[in-house]
PDB file of N, CA and C in Angstrom:
ATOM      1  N   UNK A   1      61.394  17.162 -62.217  1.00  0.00           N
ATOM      2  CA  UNK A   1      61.198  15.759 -61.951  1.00  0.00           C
ATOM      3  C   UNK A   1      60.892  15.525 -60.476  1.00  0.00           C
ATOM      4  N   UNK A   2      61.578  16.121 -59.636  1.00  0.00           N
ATOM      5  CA  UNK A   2      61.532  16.381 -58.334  1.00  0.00           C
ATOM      6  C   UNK A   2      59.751  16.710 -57.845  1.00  0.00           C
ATOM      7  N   UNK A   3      58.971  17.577 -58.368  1.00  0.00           N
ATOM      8  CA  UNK A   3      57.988  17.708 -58.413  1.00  0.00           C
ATOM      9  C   UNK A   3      57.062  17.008 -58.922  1.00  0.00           C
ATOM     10  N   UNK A   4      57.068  15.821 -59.613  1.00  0.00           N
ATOM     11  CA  UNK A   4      56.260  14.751 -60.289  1.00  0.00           C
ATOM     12  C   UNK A   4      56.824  13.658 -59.016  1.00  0.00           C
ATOM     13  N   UNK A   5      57.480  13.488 -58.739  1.00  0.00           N
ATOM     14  CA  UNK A   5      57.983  12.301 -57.409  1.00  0.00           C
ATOM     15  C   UNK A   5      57.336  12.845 -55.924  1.00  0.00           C
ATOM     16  N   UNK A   6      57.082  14.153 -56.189  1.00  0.00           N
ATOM     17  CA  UNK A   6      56.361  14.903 -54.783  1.00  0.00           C
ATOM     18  C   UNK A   6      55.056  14.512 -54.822  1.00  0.00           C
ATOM     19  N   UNK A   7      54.342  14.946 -56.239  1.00  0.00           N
ATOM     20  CA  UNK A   7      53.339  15.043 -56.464  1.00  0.00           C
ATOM     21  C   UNK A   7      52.648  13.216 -56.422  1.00  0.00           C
ATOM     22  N   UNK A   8      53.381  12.298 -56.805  1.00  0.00           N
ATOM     23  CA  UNK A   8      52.957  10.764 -56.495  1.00  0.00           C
ATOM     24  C   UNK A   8      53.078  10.640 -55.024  1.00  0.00           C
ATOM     25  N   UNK A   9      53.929  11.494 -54.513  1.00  0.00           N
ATOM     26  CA  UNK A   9      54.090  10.789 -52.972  1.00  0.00           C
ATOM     27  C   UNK A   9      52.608  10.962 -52.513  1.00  0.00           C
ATOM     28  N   UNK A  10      52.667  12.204 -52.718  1.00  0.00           N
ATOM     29  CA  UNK A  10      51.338  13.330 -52.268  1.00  0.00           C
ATOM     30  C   UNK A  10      49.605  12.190 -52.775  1.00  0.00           C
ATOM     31  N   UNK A  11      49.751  12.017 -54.150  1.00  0.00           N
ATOM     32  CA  UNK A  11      48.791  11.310 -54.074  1.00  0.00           C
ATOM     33  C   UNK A  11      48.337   9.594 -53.440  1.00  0.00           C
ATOM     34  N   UNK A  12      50.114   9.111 -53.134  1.00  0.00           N
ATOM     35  CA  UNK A  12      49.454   7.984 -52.609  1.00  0.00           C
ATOM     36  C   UNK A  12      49.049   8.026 -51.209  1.00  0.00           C
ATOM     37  N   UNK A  13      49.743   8.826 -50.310  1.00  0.00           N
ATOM     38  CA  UNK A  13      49.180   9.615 -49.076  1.00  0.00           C
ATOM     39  C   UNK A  13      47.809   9.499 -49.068  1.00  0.00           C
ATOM     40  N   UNK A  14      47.024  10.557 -50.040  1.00  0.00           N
ATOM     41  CA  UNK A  14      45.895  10.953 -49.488  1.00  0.00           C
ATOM     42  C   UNK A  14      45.135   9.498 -50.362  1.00  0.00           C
ATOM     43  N   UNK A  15      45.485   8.699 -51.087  1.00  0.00           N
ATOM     44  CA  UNK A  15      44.765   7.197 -51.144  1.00  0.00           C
ATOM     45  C   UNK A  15      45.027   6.220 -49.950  1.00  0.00           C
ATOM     46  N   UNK A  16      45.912   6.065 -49.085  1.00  0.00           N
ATOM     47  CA  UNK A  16      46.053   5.603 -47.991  1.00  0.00           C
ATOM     48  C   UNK A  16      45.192   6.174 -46.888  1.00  0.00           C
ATOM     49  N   UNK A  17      45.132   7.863 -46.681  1.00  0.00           N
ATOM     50  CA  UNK A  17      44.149   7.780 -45.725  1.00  0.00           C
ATOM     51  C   UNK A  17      42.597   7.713 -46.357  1.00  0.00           C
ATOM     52  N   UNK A  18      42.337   7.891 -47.277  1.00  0.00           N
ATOM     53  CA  UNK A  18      41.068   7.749 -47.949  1.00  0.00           C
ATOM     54  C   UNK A  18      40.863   6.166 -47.417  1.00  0.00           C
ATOM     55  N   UNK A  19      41.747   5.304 -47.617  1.00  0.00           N
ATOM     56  CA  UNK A  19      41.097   3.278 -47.579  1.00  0.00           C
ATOM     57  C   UNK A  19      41.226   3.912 -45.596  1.00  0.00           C
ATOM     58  N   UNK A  20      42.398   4.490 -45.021  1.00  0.00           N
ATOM     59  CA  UNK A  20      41.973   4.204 -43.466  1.00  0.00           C
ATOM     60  C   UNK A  20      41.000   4.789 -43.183  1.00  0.00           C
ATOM     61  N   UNK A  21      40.246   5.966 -43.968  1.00  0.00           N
ATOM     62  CA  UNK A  21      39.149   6.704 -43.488  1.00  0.00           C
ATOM     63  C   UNK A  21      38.006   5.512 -43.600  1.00  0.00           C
ATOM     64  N   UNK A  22      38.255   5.018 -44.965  1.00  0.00           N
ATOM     65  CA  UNK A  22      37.235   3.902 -45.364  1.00  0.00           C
ATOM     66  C   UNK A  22      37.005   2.796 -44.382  1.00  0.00           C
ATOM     67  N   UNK A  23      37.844   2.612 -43.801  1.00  0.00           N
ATOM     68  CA  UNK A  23      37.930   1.302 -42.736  1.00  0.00           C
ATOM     69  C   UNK A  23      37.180   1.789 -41.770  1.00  0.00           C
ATOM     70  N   UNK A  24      37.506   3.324 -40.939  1.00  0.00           N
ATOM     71  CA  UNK A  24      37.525   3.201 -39.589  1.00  0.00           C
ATOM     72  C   UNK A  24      35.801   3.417 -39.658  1.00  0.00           C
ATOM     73  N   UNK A  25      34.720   3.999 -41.517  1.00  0.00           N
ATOM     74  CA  UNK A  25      33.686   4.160 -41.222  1.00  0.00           C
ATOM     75  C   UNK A  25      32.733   3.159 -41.133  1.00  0.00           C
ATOM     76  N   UNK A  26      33.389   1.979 -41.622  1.00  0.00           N
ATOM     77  CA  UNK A  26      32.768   0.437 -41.588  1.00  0.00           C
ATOM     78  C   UNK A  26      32.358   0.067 -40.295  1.00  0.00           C
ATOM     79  N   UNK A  27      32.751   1.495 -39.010  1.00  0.00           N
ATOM     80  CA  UNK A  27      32.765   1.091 -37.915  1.00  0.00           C
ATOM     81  C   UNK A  27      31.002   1.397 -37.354  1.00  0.00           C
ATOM     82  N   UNK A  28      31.021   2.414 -38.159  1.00  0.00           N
ATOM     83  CA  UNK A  28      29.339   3.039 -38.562  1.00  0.00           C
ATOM     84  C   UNK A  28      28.444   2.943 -39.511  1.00  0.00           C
ATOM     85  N   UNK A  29      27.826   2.356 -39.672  1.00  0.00           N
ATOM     86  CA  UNK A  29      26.952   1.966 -40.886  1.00  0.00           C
ATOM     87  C   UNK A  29      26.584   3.002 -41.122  1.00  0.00           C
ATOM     88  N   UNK A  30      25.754   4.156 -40.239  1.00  0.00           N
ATOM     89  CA  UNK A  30      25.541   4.977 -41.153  1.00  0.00           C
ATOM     90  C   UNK A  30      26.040   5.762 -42.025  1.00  0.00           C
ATOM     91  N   UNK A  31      27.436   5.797 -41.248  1.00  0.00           N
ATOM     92  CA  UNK A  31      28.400   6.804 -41.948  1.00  0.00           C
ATOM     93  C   UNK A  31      28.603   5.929 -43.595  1.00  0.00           C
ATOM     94  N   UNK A  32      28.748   4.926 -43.913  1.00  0.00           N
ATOM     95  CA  UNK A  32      28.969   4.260 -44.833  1.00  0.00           C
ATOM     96  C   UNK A  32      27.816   4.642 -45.949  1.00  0.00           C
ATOM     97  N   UNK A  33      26.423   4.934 -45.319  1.00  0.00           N
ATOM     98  CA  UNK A  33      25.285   4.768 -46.350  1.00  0.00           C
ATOM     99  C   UNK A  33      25.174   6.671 -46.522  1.00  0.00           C
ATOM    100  N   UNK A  34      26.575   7.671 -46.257  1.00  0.00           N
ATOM    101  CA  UNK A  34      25.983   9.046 -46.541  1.00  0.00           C
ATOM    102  C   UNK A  34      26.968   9.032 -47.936  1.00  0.00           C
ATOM    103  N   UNK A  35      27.002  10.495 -48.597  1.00  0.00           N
ATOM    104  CA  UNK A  35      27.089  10.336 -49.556  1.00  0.00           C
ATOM    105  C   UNK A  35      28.589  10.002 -50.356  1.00  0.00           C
ATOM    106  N   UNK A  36      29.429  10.871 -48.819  1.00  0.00           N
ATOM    107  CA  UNK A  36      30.943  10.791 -48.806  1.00  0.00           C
ATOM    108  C   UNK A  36      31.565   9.029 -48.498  1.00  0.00           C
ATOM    109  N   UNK A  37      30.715   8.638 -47.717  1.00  0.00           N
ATOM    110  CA  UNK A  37      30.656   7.050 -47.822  1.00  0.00           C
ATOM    111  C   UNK A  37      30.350   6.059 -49.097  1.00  0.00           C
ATOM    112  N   UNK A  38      29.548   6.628 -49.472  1.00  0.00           N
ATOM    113  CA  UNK A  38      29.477   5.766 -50.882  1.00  0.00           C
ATOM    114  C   UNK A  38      30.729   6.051 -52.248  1.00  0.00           C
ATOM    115  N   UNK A  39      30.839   7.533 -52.182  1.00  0.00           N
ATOM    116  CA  UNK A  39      31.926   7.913 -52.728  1.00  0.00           C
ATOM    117  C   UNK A  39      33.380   7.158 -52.235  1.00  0.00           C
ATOM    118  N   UNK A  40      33.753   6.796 -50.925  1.00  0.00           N
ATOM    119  CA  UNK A  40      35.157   6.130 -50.567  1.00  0.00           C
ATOM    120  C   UNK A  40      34.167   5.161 -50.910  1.00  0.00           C
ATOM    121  N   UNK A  41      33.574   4.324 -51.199  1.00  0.00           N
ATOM    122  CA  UNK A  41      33.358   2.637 -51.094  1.00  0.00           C
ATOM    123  C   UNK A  41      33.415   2.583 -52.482  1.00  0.00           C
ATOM    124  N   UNK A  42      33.104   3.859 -53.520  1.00  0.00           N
ATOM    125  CA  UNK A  42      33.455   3.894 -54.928  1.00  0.00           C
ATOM    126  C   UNK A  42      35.104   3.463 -55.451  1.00  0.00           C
ATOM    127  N   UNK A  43      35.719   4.569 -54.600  1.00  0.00           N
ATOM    128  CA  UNK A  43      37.296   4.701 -54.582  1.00  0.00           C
ATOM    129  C   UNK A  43      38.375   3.688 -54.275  1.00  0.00           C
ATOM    130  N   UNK A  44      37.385   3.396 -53.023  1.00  0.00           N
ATOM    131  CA  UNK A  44      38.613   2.142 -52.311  1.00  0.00           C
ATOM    132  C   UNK A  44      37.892   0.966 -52.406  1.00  0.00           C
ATOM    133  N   UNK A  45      36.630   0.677 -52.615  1.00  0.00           N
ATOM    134  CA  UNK A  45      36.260  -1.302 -52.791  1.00  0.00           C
ATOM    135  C   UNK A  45      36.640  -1.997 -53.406  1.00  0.00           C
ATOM    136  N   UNK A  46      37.402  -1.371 -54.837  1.00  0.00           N
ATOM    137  CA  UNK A  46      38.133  -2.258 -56.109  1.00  0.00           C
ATOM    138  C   UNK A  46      39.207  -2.904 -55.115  1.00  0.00           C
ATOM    139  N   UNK A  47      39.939  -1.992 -55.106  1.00  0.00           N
ATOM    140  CA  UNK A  47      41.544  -2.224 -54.422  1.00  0.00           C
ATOM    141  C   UNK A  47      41.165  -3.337 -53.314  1.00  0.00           C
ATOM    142  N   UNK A  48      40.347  -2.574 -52.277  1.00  0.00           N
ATOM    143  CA  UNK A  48      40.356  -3.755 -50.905  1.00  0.00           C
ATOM    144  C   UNK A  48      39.647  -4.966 -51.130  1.00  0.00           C
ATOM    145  N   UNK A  49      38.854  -5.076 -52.445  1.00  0.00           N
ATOM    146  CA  UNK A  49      38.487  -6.243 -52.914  1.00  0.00           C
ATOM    147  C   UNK A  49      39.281  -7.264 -53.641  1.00  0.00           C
ATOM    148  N   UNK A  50      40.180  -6.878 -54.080  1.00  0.00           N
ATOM    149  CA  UNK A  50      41.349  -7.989 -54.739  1.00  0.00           C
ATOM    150  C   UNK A  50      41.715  -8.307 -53.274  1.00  0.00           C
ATOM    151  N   UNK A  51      41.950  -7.973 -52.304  1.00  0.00           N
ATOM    152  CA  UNK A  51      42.660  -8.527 -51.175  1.00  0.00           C
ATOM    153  C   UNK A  51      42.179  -9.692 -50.367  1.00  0.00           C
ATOM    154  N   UNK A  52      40.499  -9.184 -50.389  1.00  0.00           N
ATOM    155  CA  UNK A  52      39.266 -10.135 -49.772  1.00  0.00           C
ATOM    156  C   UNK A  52      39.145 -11.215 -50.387  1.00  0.00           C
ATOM    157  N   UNK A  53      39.719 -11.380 -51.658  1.00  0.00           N
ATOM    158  CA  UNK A  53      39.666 -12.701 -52.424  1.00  0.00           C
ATOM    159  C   UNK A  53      40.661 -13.580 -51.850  1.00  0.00           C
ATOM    160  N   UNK A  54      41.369 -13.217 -51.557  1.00  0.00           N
ATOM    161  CA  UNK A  54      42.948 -14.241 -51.599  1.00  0.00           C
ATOM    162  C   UNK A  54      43.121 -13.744 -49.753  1.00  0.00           C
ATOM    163  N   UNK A  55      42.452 -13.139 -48.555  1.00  0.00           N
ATOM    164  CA  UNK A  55      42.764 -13.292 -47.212  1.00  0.00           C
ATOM    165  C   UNK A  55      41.370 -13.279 -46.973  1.00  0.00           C
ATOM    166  N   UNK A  56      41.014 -14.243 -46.573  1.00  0.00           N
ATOM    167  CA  UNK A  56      39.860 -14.256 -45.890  1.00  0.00           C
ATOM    168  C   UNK A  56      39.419 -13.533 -44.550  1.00  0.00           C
ATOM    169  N   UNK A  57      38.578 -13.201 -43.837  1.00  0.00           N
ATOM    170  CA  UNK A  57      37.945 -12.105 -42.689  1.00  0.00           C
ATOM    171  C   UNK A  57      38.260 -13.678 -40.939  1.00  0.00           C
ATOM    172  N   UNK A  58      39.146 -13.251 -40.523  1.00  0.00           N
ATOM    173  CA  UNK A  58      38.984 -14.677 -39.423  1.00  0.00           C
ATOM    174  C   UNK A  58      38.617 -13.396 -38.089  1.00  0.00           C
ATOM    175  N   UNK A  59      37.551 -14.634 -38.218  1.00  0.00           N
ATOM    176  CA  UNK A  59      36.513 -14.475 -37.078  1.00  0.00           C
ATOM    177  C   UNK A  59      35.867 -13.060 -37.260  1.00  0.00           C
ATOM    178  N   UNK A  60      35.643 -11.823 -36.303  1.00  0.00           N
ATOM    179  CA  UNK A  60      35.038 -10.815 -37.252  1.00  0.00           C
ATOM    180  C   UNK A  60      35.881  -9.540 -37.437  1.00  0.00           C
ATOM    181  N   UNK A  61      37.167 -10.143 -37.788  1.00  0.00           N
ATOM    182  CA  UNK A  61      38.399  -9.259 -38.332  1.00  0.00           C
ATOM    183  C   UNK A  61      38.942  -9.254 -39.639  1.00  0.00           C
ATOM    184  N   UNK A  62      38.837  -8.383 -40.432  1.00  0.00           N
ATOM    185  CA  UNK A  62      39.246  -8.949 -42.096  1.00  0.00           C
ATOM    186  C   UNK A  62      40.694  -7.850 -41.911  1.00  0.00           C
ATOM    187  N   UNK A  63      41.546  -8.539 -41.909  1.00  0.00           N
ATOM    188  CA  UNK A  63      43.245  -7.782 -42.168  1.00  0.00           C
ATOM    189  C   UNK A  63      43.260  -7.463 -43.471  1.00  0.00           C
ATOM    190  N   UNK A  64      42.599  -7.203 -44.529  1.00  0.00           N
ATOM    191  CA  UNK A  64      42.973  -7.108 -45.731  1.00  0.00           C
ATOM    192  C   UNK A  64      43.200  -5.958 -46.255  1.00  0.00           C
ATOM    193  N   UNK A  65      42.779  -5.046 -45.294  1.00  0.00           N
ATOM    194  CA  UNK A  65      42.849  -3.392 -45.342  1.00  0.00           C
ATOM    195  C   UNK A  65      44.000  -3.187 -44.966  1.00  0.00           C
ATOM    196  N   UNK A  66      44.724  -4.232 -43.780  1.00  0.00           N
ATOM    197  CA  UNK A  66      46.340  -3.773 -43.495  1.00  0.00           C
ATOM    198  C   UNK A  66      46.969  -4.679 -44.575  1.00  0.00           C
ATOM    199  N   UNK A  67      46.804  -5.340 -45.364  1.00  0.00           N
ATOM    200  CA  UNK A  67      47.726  -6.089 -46.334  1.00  0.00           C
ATOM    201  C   UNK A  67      47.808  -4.920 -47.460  1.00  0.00           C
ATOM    202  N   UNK A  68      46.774  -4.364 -47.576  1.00  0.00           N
ATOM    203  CA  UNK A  68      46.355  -3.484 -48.456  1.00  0.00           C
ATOM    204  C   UNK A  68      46.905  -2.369 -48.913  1.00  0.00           C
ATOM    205  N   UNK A  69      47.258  -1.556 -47.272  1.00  0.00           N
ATOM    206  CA  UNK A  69      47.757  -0.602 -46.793  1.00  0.00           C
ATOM    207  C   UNK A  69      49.284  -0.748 -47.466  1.00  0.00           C
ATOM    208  N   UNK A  70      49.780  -1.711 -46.484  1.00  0.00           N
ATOM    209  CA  UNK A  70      50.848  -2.186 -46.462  1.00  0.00           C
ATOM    210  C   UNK A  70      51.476  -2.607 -47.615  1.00  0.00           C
ATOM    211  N   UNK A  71      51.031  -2.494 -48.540  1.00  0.00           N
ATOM    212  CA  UNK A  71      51.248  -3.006 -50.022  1.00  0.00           C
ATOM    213  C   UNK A  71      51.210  -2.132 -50.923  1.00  0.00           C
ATOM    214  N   UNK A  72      50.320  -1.109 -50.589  1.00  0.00           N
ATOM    215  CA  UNK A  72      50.105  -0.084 -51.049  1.00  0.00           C
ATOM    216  C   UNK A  72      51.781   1.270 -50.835  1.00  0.00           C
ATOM    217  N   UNK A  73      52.016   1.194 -49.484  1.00  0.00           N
ATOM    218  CA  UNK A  73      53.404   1.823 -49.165  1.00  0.00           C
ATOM    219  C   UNK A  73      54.898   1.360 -50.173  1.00  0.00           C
ATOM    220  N   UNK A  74      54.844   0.016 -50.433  1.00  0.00           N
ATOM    221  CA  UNK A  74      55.753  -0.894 -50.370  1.00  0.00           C
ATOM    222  C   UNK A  74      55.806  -0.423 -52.564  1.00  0.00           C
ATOM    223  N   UNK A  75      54.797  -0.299 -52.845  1.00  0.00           N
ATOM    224  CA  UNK A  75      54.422  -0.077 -54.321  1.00  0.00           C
ATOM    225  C   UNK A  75      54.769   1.940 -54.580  1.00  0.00           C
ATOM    226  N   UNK A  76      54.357   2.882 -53.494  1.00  0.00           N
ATOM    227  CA  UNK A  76      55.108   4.051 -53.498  1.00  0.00           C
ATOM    228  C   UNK A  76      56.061   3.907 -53.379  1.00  0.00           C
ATOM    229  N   UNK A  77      57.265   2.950 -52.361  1.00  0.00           N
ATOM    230  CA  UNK A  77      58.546   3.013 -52.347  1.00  0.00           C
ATOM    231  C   UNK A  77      59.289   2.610 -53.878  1.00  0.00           C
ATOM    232  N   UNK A  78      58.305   1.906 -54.069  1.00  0.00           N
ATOM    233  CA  UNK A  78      59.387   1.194 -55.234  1.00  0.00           C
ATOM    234  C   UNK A  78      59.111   2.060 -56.895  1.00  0.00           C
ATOM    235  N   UNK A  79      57.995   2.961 -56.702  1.00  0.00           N
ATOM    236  CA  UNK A  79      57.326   4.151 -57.713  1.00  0.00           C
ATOM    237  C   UNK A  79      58.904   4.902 -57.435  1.00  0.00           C
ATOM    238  N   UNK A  80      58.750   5.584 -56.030  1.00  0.00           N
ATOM    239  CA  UNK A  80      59.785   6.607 -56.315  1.00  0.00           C
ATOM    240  C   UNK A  80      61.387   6.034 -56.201  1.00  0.00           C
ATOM    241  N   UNK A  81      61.714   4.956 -56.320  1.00  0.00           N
ATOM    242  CA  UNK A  81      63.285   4.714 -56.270  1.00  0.00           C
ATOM    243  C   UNK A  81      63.404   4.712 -57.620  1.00  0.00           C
ATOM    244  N   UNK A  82      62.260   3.792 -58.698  1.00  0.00           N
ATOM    245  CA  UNK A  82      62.590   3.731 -59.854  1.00  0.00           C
ATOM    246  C   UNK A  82      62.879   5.287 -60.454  1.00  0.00           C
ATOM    247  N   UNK A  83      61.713   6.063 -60.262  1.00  0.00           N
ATOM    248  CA  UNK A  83      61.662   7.982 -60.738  1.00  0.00           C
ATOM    249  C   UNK A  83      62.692   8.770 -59.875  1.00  0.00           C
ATOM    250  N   UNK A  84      63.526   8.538 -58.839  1.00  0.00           N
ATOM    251  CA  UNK A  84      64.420   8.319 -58.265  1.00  0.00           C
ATOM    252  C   UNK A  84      66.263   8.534 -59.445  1.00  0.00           C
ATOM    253  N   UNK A  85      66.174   6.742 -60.145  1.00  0.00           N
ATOM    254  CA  UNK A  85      66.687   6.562 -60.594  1.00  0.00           C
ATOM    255  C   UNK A  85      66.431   6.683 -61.946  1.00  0.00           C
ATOM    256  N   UNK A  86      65.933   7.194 -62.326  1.00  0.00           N
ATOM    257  CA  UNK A  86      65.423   8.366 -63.934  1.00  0.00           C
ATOM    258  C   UNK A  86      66.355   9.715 -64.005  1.00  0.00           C
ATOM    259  N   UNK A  87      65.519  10.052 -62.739  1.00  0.00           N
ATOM    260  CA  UNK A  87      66.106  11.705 -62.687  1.00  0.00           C
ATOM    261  C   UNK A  87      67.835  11.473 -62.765  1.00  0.00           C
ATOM    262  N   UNK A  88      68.179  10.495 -61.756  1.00  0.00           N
ATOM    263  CA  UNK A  88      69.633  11.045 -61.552  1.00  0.00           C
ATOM    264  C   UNK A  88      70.391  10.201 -62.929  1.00  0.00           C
ATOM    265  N   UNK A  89      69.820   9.336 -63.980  1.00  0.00           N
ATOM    266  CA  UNK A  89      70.583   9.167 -64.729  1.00  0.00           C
ATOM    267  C   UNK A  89      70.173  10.568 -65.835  1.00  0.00           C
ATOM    268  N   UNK A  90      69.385  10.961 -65.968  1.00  0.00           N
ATOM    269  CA  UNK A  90      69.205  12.516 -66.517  1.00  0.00           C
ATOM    270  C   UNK A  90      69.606  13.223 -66.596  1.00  0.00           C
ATOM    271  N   UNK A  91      69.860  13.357 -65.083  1.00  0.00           N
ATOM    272  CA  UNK A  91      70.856  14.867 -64.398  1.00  0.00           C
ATOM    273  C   UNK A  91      72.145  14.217 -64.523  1.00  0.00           C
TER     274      UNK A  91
END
């Protein structure tokens, strides 16, 4: 069980830096239009698009990638307390 709670940590990790990789290439257009760019804008536009609906971009800053982020952590914490509290009523 221990290893299925590793293995979620592990994947929400590398989806967190995948959306910060995604952010920091918005900084480069071109980087956005190669192929690994279109692939993260595949991966991460769903997600950072529910956010863009409901926080708007003020002025030419859109926070929705840190609401995102940040929401995203807050949803692993609460993954592994529940699988957390599985295992140890198990064991």
């Amino acid at each position: 069980m221990l290893t299925i709670i590793t293995i979620i940590s592990l994947a929400f990790s590398i989806y967190s830096f995948m959306l910060i990789i995604y952010i920091l290439m918005s900084w480069v257009p071109a980087a956005q239009q190669s192929s690994f760019g279109r692939l993260l804008a595949k991966l991460c536009e769903p997600y950072l698009g529910f956010f863009r609906k409901f926080i708007p971009p003020i002025g030419m800053i859109d926070f929705s990638p840190i609401i995102g982020i940040l929401l995203l952590s807050f949803i692993e914490r609460g993954v592994k307390i529940v699988l957390l509290n599985i295992y140890n009523m198990i064991a």
